[in-house]
N, C-alpha and C. Protein backbone atom coordinates (compact mmCIF):
# COMPACT_ATOMS: atom_id res chain seq x y z
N UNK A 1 0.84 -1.17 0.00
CA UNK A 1 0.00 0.00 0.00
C UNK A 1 0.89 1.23 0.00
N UNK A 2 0.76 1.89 -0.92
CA UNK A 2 1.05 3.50 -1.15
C UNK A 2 1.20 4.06 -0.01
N UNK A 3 2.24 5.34 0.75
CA UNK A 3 1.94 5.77 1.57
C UNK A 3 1.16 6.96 0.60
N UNK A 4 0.02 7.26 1.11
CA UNK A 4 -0.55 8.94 0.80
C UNK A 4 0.23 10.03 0.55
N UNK A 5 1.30 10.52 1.98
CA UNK A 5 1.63 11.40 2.34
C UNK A 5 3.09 11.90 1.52
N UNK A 6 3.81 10.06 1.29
CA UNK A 6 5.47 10.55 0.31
C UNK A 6 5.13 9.48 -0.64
N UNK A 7 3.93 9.13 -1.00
CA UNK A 7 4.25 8.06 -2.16
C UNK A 7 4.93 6.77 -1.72
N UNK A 8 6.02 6.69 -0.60
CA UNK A 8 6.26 5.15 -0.56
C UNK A 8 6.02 4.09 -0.86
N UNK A 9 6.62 3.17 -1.43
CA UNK A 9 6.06 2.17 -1.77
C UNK A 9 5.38 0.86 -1.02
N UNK A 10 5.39 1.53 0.35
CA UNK A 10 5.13 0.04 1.33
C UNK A 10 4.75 0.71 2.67
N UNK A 11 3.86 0.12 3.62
CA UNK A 11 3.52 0.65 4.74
C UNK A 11 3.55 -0.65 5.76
N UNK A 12 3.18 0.07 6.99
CA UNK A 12 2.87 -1.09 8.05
C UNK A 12 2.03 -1.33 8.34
N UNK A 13 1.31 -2.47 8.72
CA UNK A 13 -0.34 -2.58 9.18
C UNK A 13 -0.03 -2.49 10.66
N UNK A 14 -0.92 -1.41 11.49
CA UNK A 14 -0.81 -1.25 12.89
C UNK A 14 -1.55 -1.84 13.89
N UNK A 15 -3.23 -1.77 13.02
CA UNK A 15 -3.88 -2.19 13.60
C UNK A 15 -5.34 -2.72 12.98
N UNK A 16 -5.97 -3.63 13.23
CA UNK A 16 -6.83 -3.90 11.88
C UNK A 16 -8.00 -3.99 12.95
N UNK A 17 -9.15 -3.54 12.52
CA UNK A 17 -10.70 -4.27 13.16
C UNK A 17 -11.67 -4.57 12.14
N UNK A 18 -12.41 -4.98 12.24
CA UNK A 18 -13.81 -5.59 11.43
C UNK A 18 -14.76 -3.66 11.66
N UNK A 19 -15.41 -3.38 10.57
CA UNK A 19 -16.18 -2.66 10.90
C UNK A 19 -17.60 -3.17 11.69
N UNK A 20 -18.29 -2.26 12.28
CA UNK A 20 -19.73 -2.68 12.69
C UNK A 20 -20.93 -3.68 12.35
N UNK A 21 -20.78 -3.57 11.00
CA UNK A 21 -21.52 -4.61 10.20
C UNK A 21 -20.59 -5.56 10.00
N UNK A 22 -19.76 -6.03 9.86
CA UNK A 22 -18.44 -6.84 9.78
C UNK A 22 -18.74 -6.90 7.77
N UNK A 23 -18.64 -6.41 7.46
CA UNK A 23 -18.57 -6.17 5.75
C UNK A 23 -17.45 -5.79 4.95
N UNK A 24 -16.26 -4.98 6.11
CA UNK A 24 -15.41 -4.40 5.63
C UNK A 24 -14.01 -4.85 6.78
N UNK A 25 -13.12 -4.54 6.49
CA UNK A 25 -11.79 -4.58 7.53
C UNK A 25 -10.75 -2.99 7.59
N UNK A 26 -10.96 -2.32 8.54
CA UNK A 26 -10.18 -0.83 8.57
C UNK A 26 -8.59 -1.35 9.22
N UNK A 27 -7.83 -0.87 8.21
CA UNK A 27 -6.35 -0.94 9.02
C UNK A 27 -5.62 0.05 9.18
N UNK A 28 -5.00 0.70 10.18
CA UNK A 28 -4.46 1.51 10.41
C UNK A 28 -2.65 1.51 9.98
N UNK A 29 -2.65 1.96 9.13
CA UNK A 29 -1.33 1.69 8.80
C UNK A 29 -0.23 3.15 8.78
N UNK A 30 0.75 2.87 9.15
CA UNK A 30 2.03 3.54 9.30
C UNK A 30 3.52 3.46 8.00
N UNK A 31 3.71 4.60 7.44
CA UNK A 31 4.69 5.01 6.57
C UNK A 31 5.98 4.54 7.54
N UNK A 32 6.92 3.37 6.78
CA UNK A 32 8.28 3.14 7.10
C UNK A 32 8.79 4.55 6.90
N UNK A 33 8.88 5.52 6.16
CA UNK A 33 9.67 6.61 5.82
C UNK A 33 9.25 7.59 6.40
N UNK A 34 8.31 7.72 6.10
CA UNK A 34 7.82 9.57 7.07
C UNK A 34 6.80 9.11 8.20
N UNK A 35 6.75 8.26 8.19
CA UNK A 35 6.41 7.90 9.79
C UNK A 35 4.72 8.39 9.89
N UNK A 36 3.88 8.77 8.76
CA UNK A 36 3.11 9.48 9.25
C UNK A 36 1.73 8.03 8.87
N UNK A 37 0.68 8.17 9.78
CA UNK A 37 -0.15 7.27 9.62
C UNK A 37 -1.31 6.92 9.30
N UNK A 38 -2.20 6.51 8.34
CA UNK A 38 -3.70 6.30 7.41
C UNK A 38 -4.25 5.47 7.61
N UNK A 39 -5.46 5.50 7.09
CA UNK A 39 -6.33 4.30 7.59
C UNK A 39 -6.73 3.92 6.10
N UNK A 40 -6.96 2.65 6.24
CA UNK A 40 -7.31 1.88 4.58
C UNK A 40 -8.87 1.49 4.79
N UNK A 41 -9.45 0.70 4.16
CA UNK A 41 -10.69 0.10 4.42
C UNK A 41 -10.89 -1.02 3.49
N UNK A 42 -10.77 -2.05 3.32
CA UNK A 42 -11.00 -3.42 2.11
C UNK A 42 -12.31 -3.69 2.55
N UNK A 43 -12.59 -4.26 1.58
CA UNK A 43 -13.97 -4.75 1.36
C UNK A 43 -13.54 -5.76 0.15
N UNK A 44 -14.41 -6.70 0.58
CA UNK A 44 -14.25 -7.88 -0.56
C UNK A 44 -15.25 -7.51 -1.52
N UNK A 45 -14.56 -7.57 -2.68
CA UNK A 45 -14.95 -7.10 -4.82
C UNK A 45 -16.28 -7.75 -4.83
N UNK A 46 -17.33 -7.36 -5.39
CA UNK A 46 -18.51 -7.96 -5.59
C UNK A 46 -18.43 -7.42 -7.38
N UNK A 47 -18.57 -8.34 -8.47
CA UNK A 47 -18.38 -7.57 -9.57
C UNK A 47 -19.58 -7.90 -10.34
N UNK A 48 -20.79 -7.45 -11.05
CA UNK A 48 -22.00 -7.31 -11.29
C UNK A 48 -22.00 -8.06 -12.94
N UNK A 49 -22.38 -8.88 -13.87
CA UNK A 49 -22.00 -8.84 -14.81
C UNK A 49 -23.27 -8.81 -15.81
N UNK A 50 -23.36 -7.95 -16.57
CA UNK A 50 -24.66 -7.24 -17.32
C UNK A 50 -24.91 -7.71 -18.57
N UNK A 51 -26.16 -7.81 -18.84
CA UNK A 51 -26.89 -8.56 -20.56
C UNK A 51 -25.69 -7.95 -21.19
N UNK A 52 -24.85 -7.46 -21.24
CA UNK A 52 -24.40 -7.07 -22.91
C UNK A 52 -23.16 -8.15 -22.45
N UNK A 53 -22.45 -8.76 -21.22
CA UNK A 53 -21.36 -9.32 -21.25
C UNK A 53 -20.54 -8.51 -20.29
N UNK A 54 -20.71 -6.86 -20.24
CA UNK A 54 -19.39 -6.13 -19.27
C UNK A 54 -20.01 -6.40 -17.89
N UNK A 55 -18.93 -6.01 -17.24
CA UNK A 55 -18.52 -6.49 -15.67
C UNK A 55 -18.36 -4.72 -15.32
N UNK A 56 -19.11 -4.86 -13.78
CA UNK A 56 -18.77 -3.26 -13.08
C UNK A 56 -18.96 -3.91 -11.80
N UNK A 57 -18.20 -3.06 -10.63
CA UNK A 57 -18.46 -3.34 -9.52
C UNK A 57 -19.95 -3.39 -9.20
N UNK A 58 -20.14 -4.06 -8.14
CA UNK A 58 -21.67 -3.98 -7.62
C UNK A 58 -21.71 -2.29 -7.17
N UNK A 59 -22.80 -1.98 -7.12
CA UNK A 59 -23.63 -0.66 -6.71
C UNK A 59 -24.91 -0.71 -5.99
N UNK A 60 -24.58 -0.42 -5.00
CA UNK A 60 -25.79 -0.24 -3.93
C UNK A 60 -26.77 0.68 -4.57
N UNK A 61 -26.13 2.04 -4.91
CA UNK A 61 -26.94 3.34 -5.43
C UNK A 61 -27.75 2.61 -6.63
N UNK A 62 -26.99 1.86 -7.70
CA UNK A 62 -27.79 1.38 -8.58
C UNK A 62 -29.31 0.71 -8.29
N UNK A 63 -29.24 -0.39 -6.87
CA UNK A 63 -30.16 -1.22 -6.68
C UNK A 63 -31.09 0.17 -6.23
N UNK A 64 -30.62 1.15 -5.49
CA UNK A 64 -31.66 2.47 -4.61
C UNK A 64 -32.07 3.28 -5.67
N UNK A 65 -31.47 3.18 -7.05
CA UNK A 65 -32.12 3.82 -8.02
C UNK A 65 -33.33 3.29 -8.64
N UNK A 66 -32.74 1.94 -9.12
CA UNK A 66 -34.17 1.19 -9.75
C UNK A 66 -35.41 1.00 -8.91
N UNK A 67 -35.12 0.67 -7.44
CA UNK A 67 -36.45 0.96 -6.51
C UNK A 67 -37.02 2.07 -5.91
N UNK A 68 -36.42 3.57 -6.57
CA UNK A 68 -37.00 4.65 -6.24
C UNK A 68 -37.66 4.91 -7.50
N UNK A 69 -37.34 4.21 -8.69
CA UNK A 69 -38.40 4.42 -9.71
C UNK A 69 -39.58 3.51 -9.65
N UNK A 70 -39.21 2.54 -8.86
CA UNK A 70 -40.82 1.31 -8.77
C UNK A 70 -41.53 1.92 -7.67
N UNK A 71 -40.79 2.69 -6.94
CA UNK A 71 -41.83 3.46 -5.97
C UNK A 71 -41.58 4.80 -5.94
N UNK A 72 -42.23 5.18 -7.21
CA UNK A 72 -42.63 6.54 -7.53
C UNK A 72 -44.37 6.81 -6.93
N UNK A 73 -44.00 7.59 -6.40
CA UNK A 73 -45.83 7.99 -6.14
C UNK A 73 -46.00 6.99 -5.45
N UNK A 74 -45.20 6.36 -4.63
CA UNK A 74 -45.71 5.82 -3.48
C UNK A 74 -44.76 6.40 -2.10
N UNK A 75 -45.89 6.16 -0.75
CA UNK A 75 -45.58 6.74 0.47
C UNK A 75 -43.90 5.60 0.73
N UNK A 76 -43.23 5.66 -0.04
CA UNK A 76 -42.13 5.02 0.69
C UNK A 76 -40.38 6.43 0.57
N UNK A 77 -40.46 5.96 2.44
CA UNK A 77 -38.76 7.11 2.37
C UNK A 77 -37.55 6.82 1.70
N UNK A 78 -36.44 8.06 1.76
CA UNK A 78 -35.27 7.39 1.03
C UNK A 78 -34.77 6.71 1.88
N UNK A 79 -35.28 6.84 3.51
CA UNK A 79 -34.52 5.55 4.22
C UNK A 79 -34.47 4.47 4.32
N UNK A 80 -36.52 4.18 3.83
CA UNK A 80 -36.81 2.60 3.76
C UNK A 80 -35.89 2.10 2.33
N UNK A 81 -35.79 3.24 1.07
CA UNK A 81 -35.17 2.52 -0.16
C UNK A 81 -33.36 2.56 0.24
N UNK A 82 -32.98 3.29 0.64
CA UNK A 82 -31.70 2.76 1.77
C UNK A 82 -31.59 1.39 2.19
N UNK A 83 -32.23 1.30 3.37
CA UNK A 83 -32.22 0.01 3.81
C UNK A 83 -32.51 -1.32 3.06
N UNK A 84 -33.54 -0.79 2.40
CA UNK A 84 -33.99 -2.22 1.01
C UNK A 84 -32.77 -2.33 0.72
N UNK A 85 -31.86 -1.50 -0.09
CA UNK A 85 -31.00 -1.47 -0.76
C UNK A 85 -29.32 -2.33 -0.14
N UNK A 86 -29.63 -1.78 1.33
CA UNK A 86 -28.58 -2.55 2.30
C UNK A 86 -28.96 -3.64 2.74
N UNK A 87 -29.85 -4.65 2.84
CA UNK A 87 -30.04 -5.34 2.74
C UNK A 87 -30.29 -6.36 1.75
N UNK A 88 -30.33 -5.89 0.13
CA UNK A 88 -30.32 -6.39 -1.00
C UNK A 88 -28.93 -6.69 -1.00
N UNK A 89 -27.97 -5.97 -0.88
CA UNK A 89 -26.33 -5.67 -0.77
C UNK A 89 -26.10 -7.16 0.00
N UNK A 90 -26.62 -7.17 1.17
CA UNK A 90 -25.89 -8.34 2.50
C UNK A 90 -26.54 -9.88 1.49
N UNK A 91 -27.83 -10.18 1.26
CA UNK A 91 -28.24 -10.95 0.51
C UNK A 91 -27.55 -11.17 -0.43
N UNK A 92 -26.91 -10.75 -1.43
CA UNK A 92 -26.05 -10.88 -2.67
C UNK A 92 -24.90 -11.52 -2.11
N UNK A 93 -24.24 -11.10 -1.27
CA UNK A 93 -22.97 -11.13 -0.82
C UNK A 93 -23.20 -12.72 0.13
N UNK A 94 -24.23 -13.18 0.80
CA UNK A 94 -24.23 -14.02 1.69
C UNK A 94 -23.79 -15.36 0.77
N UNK A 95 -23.99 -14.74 -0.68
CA UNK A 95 -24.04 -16.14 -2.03
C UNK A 95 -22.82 -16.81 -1.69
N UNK A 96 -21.74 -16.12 -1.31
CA UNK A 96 -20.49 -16.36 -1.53
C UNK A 96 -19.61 -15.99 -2.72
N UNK A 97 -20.54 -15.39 -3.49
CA UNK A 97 -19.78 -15.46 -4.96
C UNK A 97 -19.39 -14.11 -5.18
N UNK A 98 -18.06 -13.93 -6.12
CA UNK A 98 -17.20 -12.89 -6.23
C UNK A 98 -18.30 -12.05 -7.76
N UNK A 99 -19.07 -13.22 -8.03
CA UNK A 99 -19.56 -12.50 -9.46
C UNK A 99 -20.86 -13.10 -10.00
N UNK A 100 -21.92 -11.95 -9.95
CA UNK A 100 -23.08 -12.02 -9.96
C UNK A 100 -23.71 -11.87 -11.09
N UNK A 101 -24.56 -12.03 -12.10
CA UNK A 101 -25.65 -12.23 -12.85
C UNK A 101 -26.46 -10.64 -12.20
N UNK A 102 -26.51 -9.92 -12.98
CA UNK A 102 -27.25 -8.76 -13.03
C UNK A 102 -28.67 -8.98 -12.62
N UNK A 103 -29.01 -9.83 -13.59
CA UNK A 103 -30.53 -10.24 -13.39
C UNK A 103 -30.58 -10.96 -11.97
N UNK A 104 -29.77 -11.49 -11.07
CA UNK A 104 -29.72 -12.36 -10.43
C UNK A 104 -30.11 -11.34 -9.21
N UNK A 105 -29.34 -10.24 -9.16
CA UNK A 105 -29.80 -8.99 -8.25
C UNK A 105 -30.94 -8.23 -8.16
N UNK A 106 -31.53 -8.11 -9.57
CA UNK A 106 -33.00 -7.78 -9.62
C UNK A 106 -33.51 -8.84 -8.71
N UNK A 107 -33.38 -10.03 -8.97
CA UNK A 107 -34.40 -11.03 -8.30
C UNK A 107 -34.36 -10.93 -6.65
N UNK A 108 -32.76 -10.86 -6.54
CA UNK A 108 -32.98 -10.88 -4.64
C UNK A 108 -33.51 -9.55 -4.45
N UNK A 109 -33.47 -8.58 -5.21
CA UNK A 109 -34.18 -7.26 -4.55
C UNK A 109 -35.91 -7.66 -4.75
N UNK A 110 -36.44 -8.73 -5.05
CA UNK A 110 -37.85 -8.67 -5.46
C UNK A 110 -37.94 -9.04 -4.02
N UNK A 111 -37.95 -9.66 -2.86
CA UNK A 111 -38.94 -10.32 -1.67
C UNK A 111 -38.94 -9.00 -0.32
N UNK A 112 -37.61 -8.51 -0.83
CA UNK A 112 -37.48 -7.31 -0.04
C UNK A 112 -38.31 -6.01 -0.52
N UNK A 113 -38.63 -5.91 -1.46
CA UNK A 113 -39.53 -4.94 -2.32
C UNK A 113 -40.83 -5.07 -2.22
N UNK A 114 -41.35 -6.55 -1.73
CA UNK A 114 -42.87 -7.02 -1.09
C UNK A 114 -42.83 -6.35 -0.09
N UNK A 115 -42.20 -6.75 1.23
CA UNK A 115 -42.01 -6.34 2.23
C UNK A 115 -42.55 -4.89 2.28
N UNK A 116 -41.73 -3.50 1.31
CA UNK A 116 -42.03 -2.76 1.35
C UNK A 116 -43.02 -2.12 1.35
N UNK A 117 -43.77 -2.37 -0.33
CA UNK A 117 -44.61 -1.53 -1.26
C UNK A 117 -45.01 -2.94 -1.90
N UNK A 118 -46.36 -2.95 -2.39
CA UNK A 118 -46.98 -4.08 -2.76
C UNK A 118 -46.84 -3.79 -4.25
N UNK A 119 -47.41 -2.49 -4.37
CA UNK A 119 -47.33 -2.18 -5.69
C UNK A 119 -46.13 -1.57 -6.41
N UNK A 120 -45.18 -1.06 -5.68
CA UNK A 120 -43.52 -0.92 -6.34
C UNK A 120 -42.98 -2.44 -6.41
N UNK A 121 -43.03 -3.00 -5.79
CA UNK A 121 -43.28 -4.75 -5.83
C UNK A 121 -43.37 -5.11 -7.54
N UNK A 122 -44.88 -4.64 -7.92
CA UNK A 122 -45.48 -5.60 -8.90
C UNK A 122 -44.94 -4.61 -9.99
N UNK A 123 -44.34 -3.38 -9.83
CA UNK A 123 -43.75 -2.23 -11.16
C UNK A 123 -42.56 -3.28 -11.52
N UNK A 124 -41.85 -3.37 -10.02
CA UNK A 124 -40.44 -4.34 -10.38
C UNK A 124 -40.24 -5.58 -10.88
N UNK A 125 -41.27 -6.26 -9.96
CA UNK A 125 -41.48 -7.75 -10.95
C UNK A 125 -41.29 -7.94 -12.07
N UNK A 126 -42.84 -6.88 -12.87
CA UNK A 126 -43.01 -7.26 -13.93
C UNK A 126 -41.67 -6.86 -14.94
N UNK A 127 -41.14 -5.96 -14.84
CA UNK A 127 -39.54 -6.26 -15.32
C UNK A 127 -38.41 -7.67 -15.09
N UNK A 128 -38.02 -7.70 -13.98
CA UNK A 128 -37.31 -9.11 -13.94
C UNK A 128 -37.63 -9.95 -13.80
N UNK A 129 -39.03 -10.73 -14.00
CA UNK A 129 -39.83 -11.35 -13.97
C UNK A 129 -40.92 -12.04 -15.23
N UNK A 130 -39.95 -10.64 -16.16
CA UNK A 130 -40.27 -10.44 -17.48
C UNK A 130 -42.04 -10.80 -18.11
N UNK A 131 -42.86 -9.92 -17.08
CA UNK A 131 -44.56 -9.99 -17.24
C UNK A 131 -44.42 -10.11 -18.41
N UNK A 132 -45.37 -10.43 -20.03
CA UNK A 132 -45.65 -10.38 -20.62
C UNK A 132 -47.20 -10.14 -21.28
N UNK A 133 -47.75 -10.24 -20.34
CA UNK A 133 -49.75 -10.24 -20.63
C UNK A 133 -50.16 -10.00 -19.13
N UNK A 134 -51.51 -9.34 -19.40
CA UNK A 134 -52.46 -8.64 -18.17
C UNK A 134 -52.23 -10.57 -16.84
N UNK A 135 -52.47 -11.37 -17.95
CA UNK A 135 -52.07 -12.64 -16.92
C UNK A 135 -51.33 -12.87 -16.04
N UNK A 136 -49.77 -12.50 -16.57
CA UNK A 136 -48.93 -12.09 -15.66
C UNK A 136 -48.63 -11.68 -14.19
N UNK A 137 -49.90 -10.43 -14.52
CA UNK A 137 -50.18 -9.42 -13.66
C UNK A 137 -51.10 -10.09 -12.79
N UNK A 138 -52.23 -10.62 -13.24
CA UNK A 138 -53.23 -11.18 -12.53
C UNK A 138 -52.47 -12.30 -11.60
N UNK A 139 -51.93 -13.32 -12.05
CA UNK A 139 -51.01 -13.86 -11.16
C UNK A 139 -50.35 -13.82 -9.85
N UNK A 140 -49.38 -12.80 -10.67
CA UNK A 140 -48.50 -11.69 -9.13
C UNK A 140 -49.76 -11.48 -8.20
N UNK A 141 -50.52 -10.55 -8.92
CA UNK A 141 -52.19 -10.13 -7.55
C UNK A 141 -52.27 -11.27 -7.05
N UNK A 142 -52.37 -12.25 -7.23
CA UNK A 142 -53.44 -13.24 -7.15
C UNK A 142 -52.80 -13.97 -5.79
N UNK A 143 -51.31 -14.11 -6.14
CA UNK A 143 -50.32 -14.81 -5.16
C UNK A 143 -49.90 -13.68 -4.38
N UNK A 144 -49.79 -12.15 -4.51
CA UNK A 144 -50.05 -11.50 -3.22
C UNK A 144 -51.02 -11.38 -1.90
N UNK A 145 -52.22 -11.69 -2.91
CA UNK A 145 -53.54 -11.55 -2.10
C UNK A 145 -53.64 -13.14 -1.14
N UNK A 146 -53.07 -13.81 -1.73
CA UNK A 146 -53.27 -15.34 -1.04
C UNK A 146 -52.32 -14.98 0.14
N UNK A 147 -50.79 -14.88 -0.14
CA UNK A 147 -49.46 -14.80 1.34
C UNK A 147 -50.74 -13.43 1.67
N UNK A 148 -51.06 -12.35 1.72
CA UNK A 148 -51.22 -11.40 2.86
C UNK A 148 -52.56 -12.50 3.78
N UNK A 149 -53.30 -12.91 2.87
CA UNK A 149 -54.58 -13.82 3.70
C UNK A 149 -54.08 -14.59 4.31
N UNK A 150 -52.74 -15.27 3.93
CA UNK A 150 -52.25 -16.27 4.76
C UNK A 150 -51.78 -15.90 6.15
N UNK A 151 -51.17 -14.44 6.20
CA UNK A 151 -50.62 -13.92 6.83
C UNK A 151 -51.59 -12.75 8.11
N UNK A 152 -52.22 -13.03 7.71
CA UNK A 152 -53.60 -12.61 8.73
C UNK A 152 -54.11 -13.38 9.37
N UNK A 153 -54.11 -14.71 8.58
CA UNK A 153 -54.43 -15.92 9.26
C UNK A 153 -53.70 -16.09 10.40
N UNK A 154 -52.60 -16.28 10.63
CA UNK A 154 -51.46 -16.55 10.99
C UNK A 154 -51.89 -15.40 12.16
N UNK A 155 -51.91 -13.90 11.69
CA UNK A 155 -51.90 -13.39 12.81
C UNK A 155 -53.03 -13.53 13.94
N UNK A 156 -54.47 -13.61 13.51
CA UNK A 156 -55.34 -14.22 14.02
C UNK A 156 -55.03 -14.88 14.90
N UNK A 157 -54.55 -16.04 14.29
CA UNK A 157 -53.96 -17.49 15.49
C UNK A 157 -53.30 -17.18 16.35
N UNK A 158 -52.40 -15.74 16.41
CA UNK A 158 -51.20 -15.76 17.21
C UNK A 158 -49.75 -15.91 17.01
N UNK A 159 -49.80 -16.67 15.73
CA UNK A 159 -48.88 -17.12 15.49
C UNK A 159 -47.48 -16.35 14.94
N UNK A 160 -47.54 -15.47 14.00
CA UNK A 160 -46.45 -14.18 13.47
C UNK A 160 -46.71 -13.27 13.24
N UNK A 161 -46.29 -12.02 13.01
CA UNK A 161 -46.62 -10.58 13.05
C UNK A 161 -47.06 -10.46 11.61
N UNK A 162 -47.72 -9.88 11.34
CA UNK A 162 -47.66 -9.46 9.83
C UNK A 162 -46.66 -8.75 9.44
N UNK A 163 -46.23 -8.81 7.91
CA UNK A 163 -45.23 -8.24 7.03
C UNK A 163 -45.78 -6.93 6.56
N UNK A 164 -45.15 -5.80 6.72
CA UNK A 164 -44.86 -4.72 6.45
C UNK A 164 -45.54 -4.44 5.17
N UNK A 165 -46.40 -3.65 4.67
CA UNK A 165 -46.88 -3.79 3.32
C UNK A 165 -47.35 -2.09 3.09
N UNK A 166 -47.57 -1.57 1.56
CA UNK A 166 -47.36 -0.72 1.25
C UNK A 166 -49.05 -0.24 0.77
């Protein structure tokens, strides 16, 4: 590692911790030459790879972009599409894999996008999900309306809280 301060070609690691979320590793490192000392931050490469064939790092902002357009004109904050978004992020990453299927990220952002907004939900679906006819659509409704009934049921009984819905 570069020192910042003279360019050096090499530093010392002083001190390393896991960040808060444990996602990343901060090391505090020290210049052999000018003695002066920086902090680094690694994160393990997540690299995204898109219909045409190119490769880009993963992007959080990307996933918080496409779900602030499925929930346009709906009551949802930039914190809840934040958090969707950080939690779409931890899901991807839990795969193990250094390299993801584009489409593969639309999909884990779809159960977290129920959760949210029912109907930014069914905007997003029908994209990676690739709707093709009002059927489609009727479908998605059809198997929303069944899990929320199920899920009333459920609460009725006692049994789990209901899911968050839009």
């Amino acid at each position: 590692m570069h020192c910042p301060f003279c360019r050096h070609e090499d530093s010392r690691v002083v001190d390393s911790r896991t960040t808060d979320d444990g996602s990343s590793i901060r090391r505090r490192r020290q210049c052999p030459n000018c003695s002066k000392r920086f902090t680094t931050v690694e994160t393990a490469s997540l690299t995204v790879t898109k219909r045409s064939g190119a490769s880009e790092p993963f992007s959080r902002a990307k996933i918080a972009s496409g779900v602030r357009k499925a929930c346009q004109g709906r009551p949802v904050s930039e914190d809840d599409i934040a958090l969707l978004a950080h939690r779409v992020e931890e899901a991807v990453r839990a795969q193990g894999a250094a390299e993801i299927d584009a489409h593969q990220v639309g999909l884990a952002t779809l159960p977290f996008l129920q959760e949210l907004d029912e109907v930014a939900y069914l905007r997003f679906a029908s994209v990676y999900q690739a709707f093709d006819s009002l059927d489609d659509f009727e479908k998605a409704i059809e198997r929303l309306r069944t899990e929320r009934e199920a899920a009333l049921a459920a609460l009725a009984e006692g049994n789990r809280p209901l899911p968050a819905r839009g």
